[in-house]
Protein backbone atom coordinates (compact mmCIF):
# COMPACT_ATOMS: atom_id res chain seq x y z
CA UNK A 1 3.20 16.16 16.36
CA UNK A 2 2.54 17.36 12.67
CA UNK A 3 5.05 19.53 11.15
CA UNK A 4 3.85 23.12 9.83
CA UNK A 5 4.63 23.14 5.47
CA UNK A 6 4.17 21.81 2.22
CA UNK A 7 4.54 17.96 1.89
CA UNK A 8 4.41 15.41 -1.09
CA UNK A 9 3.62 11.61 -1.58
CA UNK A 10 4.28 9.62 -5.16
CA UNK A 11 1.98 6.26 -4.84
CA UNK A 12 3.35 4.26 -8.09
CA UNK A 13 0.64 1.53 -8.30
CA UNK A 14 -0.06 -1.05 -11.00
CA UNK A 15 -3.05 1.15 -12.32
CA UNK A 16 -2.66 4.52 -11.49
CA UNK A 17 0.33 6.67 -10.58
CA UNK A 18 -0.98 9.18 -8.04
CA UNK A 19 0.64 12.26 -6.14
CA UNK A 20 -0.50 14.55 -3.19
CA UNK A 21 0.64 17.56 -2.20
CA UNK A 22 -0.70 18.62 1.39
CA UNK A 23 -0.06 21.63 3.49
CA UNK A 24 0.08 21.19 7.80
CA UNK A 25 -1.03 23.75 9.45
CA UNK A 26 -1.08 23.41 13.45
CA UNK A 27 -1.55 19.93 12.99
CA UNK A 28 -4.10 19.74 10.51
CA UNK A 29 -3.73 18.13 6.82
CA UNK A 30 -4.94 20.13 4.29
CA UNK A 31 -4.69 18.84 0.69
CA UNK A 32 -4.15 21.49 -1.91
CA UNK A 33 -2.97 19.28 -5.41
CA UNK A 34 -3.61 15.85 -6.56
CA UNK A 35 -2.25 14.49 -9.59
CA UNK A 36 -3.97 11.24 -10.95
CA UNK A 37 -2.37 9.13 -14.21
CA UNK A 38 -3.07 5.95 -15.49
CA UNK A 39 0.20 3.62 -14.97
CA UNK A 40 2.92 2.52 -17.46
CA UNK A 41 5.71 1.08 -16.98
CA UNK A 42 4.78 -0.62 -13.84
CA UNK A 43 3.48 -4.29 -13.33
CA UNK A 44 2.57 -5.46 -10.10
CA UNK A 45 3.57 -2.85 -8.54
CA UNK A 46 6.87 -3.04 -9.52
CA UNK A 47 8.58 -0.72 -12.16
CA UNK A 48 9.36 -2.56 -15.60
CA UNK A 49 10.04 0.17 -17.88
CA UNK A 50 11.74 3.18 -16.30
CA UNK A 51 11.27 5.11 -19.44
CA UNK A 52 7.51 4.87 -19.21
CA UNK A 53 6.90 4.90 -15.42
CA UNK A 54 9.04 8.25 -15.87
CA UNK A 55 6.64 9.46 -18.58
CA UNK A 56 3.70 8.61 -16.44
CA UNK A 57 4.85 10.40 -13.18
CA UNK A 58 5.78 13.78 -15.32
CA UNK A 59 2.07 13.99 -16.39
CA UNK A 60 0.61 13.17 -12.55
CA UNK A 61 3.50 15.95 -11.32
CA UNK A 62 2.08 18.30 -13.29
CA UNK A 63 -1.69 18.01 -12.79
CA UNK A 64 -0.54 18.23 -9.43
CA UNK A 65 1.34 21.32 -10.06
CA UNK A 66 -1.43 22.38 -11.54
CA UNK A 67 -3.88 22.06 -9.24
CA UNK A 68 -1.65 23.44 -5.95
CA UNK A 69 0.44 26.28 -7.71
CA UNK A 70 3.26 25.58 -6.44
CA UNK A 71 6.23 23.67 -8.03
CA UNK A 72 7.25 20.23 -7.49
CA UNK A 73 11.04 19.83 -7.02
CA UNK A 74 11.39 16.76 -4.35
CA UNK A 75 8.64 13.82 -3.30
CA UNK A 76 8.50 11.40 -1.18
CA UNK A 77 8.20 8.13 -2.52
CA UNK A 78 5.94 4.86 -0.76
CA UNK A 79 7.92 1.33 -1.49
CA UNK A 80 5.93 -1.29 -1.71
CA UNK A 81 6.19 -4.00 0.21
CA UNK A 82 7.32 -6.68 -2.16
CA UNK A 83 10.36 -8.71 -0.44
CA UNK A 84 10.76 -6.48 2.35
CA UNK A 85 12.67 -7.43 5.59
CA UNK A 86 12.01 -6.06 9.00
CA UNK A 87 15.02 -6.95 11.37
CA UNK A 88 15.23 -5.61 14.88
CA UNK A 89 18.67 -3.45 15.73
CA UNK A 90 20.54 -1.55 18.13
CA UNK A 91 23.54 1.00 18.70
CA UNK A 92 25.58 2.22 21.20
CA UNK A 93 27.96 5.10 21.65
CA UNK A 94 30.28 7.43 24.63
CA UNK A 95 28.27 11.23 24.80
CA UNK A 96 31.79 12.75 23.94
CA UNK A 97 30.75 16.60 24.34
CA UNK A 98 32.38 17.79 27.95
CA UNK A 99 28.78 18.87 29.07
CA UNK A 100 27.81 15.14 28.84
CA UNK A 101 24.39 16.83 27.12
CA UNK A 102 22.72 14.54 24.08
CA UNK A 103 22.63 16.27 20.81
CA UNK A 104 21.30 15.55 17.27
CA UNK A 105 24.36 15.02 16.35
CA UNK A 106 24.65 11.83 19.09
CA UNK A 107 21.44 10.72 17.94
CA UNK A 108 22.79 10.69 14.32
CA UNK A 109 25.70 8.91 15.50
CA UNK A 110 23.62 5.84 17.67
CA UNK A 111 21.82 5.55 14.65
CA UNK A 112 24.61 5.07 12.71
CA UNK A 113 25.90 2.50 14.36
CA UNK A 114 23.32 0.35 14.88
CA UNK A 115 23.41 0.31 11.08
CA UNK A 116 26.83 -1.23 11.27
CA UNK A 117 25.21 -4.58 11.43
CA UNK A 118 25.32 -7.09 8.88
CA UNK A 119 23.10 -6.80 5.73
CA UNK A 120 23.27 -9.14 2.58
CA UNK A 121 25.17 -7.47 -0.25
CA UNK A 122 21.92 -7.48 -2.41
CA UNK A 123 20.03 -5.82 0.26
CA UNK A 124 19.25 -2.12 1.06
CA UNK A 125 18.20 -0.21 4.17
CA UNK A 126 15.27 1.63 3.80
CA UNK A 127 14.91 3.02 7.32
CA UNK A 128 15.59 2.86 10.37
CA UNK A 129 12.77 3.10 13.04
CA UNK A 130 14.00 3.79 16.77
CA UNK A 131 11.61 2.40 19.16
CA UNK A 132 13.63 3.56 22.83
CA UNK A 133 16.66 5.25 23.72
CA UNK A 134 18.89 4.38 26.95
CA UNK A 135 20.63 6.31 28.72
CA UNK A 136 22.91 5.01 31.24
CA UNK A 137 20.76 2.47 31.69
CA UNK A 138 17.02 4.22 31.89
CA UNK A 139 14.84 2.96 29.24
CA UNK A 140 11.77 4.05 27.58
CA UNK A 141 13.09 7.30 26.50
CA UNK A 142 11.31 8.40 22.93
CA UNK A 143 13.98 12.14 22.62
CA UNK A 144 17.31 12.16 24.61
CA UNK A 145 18.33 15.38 23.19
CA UNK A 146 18.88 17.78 25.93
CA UNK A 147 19.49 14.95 28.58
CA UNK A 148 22.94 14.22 30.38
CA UNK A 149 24.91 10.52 29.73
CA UNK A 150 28.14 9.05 29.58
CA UNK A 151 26.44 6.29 27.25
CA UNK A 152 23.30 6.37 24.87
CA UNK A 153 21.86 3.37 23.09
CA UNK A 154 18.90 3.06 20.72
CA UNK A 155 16.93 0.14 19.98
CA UNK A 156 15.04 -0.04 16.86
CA UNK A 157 13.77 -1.76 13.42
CA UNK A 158 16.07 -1.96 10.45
CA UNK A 159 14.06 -2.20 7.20
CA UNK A 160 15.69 -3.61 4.41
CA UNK A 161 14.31 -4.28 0.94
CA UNK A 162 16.24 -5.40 -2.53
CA UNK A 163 18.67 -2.70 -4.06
CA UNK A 164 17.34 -3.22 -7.29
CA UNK A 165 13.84 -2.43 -6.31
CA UNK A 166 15.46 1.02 -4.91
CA UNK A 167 17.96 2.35 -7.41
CA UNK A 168 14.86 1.66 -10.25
CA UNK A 169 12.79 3.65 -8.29
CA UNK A 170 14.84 6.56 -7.31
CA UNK A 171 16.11 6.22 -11.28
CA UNK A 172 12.38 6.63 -12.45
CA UNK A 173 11.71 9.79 -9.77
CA UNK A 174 14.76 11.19 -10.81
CA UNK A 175 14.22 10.76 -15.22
CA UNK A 176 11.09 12.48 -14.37
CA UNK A 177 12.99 15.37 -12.92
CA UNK A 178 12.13 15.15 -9.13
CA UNK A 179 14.34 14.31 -6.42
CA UNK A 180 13.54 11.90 -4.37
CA UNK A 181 12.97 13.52 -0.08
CA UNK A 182 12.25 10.32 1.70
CA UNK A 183 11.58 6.96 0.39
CA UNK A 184 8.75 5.74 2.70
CA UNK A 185 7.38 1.79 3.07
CA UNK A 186 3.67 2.66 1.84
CA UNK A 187 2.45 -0.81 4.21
CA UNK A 188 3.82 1.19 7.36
CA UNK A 189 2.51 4.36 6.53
CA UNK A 190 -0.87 3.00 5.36
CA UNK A 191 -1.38 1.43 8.65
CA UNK A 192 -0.64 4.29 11.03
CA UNK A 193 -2.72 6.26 8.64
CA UNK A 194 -5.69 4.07 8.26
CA UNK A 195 -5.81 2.49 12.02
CA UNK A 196 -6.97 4.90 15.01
CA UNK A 197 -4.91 4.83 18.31
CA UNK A 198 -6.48 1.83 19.79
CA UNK A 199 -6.22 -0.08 17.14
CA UNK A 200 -2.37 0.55 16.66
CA UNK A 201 -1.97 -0.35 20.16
CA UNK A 202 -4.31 -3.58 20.04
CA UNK A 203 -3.76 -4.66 16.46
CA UNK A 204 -5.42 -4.74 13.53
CA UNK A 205 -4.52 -5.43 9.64
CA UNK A 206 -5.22 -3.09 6.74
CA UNK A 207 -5.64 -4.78 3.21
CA UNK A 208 -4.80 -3.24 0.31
CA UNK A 209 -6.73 -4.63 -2.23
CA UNK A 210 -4.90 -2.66 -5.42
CA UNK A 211 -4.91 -3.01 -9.22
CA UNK A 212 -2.06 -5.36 -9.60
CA UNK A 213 -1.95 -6.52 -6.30
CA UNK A 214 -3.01 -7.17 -2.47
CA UNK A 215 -0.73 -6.03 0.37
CA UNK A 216 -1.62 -7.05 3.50
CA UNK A 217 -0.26 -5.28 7.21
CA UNK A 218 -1.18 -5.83 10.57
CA UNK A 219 0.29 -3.60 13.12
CA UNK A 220 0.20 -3.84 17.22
CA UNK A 221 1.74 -2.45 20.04
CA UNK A 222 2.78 0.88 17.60
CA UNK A 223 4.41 -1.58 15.69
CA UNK A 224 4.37 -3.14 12.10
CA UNK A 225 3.97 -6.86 13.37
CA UNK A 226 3.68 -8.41 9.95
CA UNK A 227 3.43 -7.58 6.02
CA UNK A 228 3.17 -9.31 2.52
CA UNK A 229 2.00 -8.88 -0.90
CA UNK A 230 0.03 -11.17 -3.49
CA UNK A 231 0.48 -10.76 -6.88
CA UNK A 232 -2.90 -10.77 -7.94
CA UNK A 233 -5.53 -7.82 -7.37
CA UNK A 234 -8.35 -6.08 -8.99
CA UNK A 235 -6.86 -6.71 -12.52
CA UNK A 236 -6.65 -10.15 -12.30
CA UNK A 237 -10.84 -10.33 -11.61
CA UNK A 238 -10.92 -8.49 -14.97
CA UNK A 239 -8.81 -11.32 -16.58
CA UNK A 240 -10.74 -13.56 -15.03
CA UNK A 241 -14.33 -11.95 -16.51
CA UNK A 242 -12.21 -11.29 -19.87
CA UNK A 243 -11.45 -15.18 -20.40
CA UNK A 244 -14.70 -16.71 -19.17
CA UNK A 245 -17.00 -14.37 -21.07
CA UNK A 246 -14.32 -14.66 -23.93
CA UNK A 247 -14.97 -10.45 -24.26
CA UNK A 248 -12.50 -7.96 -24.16
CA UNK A 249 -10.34 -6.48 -20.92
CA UNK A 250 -11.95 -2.89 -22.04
CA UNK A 251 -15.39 -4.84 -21.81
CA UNK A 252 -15.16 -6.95 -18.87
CA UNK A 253 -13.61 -3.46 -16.62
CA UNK A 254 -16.86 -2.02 -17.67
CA UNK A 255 -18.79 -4.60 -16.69
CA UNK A 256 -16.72 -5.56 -13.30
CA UNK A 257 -16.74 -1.40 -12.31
CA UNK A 258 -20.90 -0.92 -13.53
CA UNK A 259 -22.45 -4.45 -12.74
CA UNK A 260 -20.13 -6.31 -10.66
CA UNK A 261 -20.48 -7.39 -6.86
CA UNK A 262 -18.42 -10.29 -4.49
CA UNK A 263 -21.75 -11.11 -2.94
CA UNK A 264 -23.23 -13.84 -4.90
CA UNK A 265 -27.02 -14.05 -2.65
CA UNK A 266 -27.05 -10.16 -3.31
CA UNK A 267 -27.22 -11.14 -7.27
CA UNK A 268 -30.27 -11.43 -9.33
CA UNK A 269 -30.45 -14.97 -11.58
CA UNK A 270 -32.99 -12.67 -14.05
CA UNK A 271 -31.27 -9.98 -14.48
CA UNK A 272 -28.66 -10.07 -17.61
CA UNK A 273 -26.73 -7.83 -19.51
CA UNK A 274 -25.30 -8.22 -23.26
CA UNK A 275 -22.32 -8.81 -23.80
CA UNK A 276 -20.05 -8.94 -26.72
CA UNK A 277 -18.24 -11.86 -26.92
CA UNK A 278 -15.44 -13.45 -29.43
CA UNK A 279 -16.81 -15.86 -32.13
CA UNK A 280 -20.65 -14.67 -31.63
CA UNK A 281 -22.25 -12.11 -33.91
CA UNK A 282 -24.70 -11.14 -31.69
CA UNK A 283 -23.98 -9.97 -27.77
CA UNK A 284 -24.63 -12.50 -25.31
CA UNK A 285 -26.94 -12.23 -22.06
CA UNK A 286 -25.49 -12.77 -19.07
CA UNK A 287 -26.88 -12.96 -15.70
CA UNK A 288 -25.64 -11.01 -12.71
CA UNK A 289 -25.34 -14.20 -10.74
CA UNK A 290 -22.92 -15.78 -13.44
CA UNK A 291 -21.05 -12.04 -13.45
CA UNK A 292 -20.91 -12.26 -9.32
CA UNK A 293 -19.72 -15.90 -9.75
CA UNK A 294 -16.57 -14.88 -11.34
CA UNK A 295 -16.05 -12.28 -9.50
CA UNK A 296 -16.52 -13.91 -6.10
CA UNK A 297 -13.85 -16.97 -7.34
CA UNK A 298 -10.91 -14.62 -7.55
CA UNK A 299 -11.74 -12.17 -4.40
CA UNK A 300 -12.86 -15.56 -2.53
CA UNK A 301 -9.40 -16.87 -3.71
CA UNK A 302 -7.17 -14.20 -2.92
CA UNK A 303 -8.76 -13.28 0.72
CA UNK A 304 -7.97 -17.66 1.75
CA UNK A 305 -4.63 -17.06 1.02
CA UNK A 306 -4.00 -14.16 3.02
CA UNK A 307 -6.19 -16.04 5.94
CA UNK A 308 -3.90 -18.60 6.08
CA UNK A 309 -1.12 -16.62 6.48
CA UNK A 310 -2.60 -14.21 8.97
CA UNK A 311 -3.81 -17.56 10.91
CA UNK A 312 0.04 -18.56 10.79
CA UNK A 313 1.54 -15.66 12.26
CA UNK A 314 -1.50 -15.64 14.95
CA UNK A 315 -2.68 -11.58 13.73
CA UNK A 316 -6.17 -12.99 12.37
CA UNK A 317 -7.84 -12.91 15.45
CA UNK A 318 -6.60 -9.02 16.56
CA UNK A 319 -9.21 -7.27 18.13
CA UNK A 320 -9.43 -4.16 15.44
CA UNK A 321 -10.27 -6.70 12.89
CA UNK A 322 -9.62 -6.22 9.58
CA UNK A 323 -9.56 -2.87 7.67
CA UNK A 324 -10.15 -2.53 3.37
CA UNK A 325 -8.71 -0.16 1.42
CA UNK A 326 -7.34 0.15 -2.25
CA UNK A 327 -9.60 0.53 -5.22
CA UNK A 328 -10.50 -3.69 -5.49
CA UNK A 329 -12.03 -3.07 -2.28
CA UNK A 330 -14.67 -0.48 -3.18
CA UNK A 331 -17.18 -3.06 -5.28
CA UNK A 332 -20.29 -3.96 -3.60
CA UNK A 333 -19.65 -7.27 -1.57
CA UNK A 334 -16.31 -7.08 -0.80
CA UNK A 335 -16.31 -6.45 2.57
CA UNK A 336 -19.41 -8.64 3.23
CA UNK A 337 -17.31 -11.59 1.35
CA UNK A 338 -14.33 -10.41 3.59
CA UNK A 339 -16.15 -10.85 6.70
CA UNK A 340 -17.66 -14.34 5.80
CA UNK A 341 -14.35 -15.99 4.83
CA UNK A 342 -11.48 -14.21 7.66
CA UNK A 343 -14.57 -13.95 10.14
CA UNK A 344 -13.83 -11.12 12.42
CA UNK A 345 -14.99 -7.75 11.75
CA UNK A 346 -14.35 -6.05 8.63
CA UNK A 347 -14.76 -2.44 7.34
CA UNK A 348 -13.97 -0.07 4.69
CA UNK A 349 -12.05 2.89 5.04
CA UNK A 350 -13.08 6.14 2.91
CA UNK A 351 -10.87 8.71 3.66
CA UNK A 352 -12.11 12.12 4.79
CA UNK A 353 -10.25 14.52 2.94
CA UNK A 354 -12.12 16.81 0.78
CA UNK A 355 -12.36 15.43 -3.02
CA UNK A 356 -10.32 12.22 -2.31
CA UNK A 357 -13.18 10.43 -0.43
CA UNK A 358 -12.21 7.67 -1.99
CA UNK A 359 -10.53 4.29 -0.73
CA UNK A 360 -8.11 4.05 -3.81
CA UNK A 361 -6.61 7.48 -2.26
CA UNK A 362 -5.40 5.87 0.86
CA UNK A 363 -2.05 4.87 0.11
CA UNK A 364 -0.87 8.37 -1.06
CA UNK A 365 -2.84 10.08 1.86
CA UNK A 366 -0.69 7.44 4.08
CA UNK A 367 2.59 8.29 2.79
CA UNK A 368 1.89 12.22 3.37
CA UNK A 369 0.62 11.77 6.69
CA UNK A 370 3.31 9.80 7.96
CA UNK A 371 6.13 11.99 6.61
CA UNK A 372 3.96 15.03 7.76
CA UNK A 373 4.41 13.86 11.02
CA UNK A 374 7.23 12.40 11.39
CA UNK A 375 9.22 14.01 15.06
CA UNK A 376 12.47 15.39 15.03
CA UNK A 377 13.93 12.31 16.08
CA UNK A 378 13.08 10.24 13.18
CA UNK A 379 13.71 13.09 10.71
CA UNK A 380 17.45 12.55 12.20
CA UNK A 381 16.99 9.25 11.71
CA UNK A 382 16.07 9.10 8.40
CA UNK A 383 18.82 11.49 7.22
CA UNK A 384 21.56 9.27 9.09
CA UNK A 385 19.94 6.56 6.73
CA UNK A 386 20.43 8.47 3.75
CA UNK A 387 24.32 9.79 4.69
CA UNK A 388 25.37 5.88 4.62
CA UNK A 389 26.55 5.82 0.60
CA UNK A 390 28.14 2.96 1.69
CA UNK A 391 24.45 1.62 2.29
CA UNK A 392 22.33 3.59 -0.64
CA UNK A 393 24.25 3.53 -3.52
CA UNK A 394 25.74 -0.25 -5.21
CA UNK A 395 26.64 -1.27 -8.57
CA UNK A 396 22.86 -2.52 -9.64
CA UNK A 397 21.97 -4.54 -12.60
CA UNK A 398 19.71 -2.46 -14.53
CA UNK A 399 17.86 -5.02 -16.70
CA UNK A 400 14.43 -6.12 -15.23
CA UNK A 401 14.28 -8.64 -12.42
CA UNK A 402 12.16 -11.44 -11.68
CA UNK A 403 8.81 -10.75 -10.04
CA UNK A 404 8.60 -12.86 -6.26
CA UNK A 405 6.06 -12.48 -3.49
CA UNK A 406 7.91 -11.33 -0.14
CA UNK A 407 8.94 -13.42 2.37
CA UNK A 408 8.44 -12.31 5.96
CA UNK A 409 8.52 -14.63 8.96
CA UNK A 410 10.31 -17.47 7.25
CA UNK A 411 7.14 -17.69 5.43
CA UNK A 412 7.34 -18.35 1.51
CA UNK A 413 4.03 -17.63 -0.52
CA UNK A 414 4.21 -19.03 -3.78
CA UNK A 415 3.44 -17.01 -6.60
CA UNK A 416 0.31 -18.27 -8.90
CA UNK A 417 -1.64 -16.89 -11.95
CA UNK A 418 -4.24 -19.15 -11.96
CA UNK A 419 -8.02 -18.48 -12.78
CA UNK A 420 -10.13 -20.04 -9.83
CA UNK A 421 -12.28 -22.85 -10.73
CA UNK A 422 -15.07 -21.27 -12.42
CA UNK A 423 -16.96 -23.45 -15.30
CA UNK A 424 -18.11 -21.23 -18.33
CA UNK A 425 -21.77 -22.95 -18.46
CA UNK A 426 -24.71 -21.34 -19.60
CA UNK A 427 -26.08 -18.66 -17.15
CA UNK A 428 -28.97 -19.96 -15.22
CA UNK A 429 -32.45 -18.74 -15.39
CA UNK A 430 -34.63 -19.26 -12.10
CA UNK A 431 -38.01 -17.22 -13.12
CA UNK A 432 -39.30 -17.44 -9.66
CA UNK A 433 -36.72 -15.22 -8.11
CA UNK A 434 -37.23 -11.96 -8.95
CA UNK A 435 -34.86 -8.92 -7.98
CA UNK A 436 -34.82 -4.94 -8.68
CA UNK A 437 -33.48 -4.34 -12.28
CA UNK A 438 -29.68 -3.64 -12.67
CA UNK A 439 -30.83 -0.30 -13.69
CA UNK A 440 -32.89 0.67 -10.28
CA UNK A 441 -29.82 -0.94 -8.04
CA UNK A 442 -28.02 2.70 -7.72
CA UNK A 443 -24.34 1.67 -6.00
CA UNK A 444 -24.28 4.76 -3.69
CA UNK A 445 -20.83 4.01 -2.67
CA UNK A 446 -19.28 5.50 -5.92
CA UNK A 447 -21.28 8.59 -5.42
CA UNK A 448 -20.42 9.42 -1.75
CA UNK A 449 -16.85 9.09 -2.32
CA UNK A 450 -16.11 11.92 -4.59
CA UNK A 451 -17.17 15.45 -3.68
């Protein structure tokens, strides 16, 4: 059940910072500010420059400001999933009130001490998730506040990620003059967002197919079953254009974002487009096929690695299939691509709130959603989370860490830069195939996404 008042969400992505500021009324979700920056300070989703990534959220805070009229003063922040841990937990404590009746305050207390378990020193929880509480022995119980007990338990998920990740975050919020509310693991939130009922129940996996990077999350049975992130994204199909054209980043976004597509047979060999290359006085044509080519090698590249991973934790086959989001996800062929290589059903989400129809939007809308609904049990949660210092707050060493891909499951992925196997040949002509000109093929999807 959706909490009535103002709520805020920080996305910090390799591209764009982005904030949302929504208002719940009676359960509805009505967005009132969005703020919309290009990144700095942030590679790979991860924050490299606290100076800059500080710089960067001032100016989305205050379009968003702008936009709502109202002020800004605490946010809740989405964590990526980089290196994150999900560890099941429980706690147990005596009811001591005389009345034997089950407070907040014994809720607060369970959850504290299922937090008492071990974590590694360079670890962090992030939140605490309680699944059931028992009381003297009946399980299944969602809100034992007003019940009678001589003994409540909770069993739960303990999310941990590395404390170096957090204090640079909540360092950067903070230099930009907000306090961080709630620090929120985006994968989580974009799945209960993004999947219906059914499919939370079922399973299904959302991709994120971002600037910097791909984070992948399948959820079943209401819970977050398996997450990870690659290190290589939308960007990386620009690099990719930028060194086998030999043209400029600036030059191969605009030709990815205007001329681009993942589906090779949907390409014209006739068609070209001039392009300015290093070492050539004059532009070069090249063919939409030889474009698609490129493009196809990294998307084809990154969507086998997160197949075999899916395949290994036994998610690929869920019956929701698999759901696209993030702004790598919006160019024509994606999703037909998608379907070809994983082979269940694929779709893209496009959110439905008014002037953020757009699949980029997704992760922000997520992480107000879920905090926007969050029930009074997990609010107490949360905030017994928070009250551990013990927990939140460790020496940290501030200079800037190495950059690793998560492991989840006792499941490594190694890391790789690598441009896929594309040879920079000559485009080929092939006269007797003839397609509609580049100019006539209008890419209605960018259009029906904004309002």
């Amino acid at each position: 059940m959706a909490r009535n008042g103002f709520f805020t969400g920080l996305d910090i992505g390799t591209s764009s910072i982005k904030i949302l500021v929504a208002e719940f009324i009676s359960g509805e979700m009505n967005v009132i500010g969005v703020g919309n920056v290009p990144s700095t300070g942030v590679k790979d989703g991860i924050i490299i420059d606290i100076e800059a990534a500080a710089e960067a959220i001032k100016k989305a805070v205050e379009q968003a400001e702008e936009k709502a009229g109202i002020t800004i003063d605490k946010i809740n922040v989405g964590l990526p999933a980089n290196l994150l841990q999900i560890e099941p937990t429980q706690g147990m404590i005596p009811v001591p009130s005389e009345s034997k009746e089950i407070k907040d305050e014994d809720v607060d207390s369970v959850v504290k001490s299922a937090l008492t378990k071990s974590i590694n020193p360079e670890r962090e929880v992030i939140s605490v998730i309680p699944e059931e509480f028992i009381v003297d022995g009946f399980q299944g119980i969602r809100d034992p506040r007003g019940m009678m007990g001589i003994r409540l338990e909770m069993r739960g998920l303990i999310y941990t990620g590395p404390s170096t990740i957090l204090h640079n975050l909540r360092k950067t919020v903070e230099r930009a003059g907000i306090t961080v509310e709630n620090i929120i693991i985006s994968p989580l939130a974009l799945a209960k967002s993004v999947l219906n009922e059914g499919e939370r129940e079922f399973g299904a996996t959302v991709i994120d197919m971002g600037s910097g990077q791909t984070t992948v999350a399948s959820m079943r049975a209401q819970e977050l079953q398996f997450t990870n992130t690659y290190a290589e994204g939308g960007e990386y199909v620009t690099k990719d254009i930028s060194k086998v054209l030999k043209t400029s980043m600036q030059i191969a976004e605009a030709l990815k974002f205007n001329f681009g597509s993942a589906n090779i047979s949907e390409t014209s060999v006739t068609e070209t487009v001039k392009v300015d290359v290093v070492g050539s006085e004059l532009p070069v044509d090249v063919t939409e096929r030889y474009l698609s080519e490129i493009i196809s090698a990294r998307v084809r590249h990154i969507l086998e690695r997160v197949k075999q991973d899916l395949e290994r934790a036994r998610l690929l086959d869920l019956p929701g299939g698999v759901i696209l989001v993030g702004g790598g996800a919006i160019m024509p062929g994606v999703v037909e691509l998608a379907q070809e290589i994983l082979g269940v059903n694929v779709k893209l989400h496009v959110p439905n709130q008014v002037g953020i129809r757009n699949p980029m939007f997704a992760g922000v809308i997520g992480l107000v959603e879920f905090v926007g609904t969050m029930s009074d049990v997990d609010v107490i949660a949360q905030k017994a989370v928070f009250g551990e210092e013990l927990l939140r707050r460790k020496p940290i060493d501030f200079s800037p860490q190495e950059q690793k891909v998560p492991v989840f499951n006792d499941h490594p992925v190694p890391q790789r830069d690598v441009v896929p196997n594309i040879e920079t040949l000559p485009p080929v002509q092939d006269p007797a195939e003839a397609k509609p000109k580049l100019s006539e093929r209008v890419r209605g999807i960018f259009g029906s996404m904004f309002d």
